[in-house]
C-alpha atoms as a PDB file:
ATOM      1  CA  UNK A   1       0.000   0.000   0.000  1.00  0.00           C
ATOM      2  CA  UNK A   2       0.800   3.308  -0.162  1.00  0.00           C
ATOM      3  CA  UNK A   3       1.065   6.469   1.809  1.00  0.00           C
ATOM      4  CA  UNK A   4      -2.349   7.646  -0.028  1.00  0.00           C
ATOM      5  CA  UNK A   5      -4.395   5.587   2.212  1.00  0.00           C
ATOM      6  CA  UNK A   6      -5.648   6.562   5.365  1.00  0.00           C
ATOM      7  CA  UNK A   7      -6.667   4.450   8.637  1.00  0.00           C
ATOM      8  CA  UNK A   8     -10.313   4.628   9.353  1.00  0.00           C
ATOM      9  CA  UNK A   9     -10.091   2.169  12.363  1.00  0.00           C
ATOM     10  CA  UNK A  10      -7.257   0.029  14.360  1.00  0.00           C
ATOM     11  CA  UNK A  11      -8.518  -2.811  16.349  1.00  0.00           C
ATOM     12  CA  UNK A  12      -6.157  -4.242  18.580  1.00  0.00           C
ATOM     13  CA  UNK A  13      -5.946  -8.323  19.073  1.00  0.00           C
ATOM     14  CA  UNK A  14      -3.277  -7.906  21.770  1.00  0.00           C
ATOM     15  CA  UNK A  15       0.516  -6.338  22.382  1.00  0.00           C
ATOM     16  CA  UNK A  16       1.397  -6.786  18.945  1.00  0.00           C
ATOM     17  CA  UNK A  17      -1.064  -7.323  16.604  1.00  0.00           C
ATOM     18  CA  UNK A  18      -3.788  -5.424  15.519  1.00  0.00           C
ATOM     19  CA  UNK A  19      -6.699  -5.230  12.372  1.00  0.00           C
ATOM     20  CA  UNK A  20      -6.613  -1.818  10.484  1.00  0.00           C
ATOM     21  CA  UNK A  21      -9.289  -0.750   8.087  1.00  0.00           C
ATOM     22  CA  UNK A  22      -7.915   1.501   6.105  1.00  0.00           C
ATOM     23  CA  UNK A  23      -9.589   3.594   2.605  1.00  0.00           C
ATOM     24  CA  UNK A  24      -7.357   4.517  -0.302  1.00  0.00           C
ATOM     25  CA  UNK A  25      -6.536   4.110  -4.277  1.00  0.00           C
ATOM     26  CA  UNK A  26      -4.893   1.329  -5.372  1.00  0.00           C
ATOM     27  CA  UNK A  27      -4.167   1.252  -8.861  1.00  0.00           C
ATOM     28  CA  UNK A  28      -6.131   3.795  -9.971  1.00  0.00           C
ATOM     29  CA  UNK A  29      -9.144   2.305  -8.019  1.00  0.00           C
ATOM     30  CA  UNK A  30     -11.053   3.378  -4.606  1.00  0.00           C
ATOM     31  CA  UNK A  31     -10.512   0.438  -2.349  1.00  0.00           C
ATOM     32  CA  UNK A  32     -10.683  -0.649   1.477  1.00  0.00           C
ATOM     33  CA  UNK A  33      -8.297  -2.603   2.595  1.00  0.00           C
ATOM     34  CA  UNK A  34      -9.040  -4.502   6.134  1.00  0.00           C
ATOM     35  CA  UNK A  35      -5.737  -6.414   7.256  1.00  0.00           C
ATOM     36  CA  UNK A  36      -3.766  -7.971   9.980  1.00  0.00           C
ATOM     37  CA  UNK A  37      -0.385  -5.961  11.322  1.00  0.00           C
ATOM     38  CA  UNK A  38       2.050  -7.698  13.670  1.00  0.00           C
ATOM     39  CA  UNK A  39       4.314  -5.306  14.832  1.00  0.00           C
ATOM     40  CA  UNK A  40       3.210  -2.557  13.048  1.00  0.00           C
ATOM     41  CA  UNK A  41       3.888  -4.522   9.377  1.00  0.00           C
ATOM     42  CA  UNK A  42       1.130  -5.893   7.363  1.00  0.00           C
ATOM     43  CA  UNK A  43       0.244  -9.636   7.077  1.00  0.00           C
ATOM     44  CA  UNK A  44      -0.415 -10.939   4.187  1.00  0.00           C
ATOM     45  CA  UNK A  45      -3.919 -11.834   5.754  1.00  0.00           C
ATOM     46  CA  UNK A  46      -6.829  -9.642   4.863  1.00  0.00           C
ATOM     47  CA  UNK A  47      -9.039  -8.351   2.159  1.00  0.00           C
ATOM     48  CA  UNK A  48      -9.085  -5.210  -0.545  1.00  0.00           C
ATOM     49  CA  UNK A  49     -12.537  -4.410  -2.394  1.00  0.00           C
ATOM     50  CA  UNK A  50     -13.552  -2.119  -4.546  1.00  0.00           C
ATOM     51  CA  UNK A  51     -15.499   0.633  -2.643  1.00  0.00           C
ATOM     52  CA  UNK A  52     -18.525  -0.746  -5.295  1.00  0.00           C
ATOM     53  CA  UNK A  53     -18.167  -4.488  -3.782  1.00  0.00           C
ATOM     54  CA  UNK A  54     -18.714  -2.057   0.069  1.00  0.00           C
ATOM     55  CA  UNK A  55     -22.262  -2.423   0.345  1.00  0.00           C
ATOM     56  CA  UNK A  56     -22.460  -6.389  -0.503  1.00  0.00           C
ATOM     57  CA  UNK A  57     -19.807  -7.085   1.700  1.00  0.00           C
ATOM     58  CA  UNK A  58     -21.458  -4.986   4.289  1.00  0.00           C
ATOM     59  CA  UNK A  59     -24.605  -6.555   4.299  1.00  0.00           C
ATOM     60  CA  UNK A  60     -23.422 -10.280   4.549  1.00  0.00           C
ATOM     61  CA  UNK A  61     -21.513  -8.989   7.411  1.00  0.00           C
ATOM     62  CA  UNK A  62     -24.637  -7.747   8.876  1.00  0.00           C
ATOM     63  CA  UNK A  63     -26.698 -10.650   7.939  1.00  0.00           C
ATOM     64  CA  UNK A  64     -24.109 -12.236   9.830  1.00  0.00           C
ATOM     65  CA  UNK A  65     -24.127 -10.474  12.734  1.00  0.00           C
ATOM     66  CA  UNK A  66     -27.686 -10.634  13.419  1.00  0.00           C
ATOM     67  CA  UNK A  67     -28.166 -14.267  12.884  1.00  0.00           C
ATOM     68  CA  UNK A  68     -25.548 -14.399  15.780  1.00  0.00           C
ATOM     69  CA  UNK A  69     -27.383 -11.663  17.983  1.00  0.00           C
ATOM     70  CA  UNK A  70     -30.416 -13.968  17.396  1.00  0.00           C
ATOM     71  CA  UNK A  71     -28.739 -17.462  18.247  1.00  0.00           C
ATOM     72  CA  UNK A  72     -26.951 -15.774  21.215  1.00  0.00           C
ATOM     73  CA  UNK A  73     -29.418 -16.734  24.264  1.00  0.00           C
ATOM     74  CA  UNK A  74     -29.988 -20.264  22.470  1.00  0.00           C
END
């Protein structure tokens, strides 16, 4: 990546590793790019999308999340 993108949000796993979703162009293309950093590097695990893939991705994750929220007192 490059130093055109900029961090939206860091969560942190523990001391030294931590999930940053970060917004940017990559190759002449809008993209996020959610990804794993151990000791401040990134991993080689995570994702880049196309801003236009965003809303899909978002809703599985949401479709996910509430078919947890609904199985959690089960």
């Amino acid at each position: 990546m490059s130093d055109k993108f900029e961090t939206i949000a860091r969560i942190p796993r523990n001391a030294t590793m931590e999930l940053l979703v970060k917004t940017g162009n990559y190759w002449k293309t809008e993209v996020v790019d959610v990804r794993w950093y151990s000791d401040g590097k990134p991993t080689k695990k995570g994702i880049r999308i196309n801003m236009g893939e965003l809303d899909t991705l978002l809703k599985a994750l949401i479709k996910i999340k509430n078919k947890v929220n609904e199985n959690e007192f089960d």
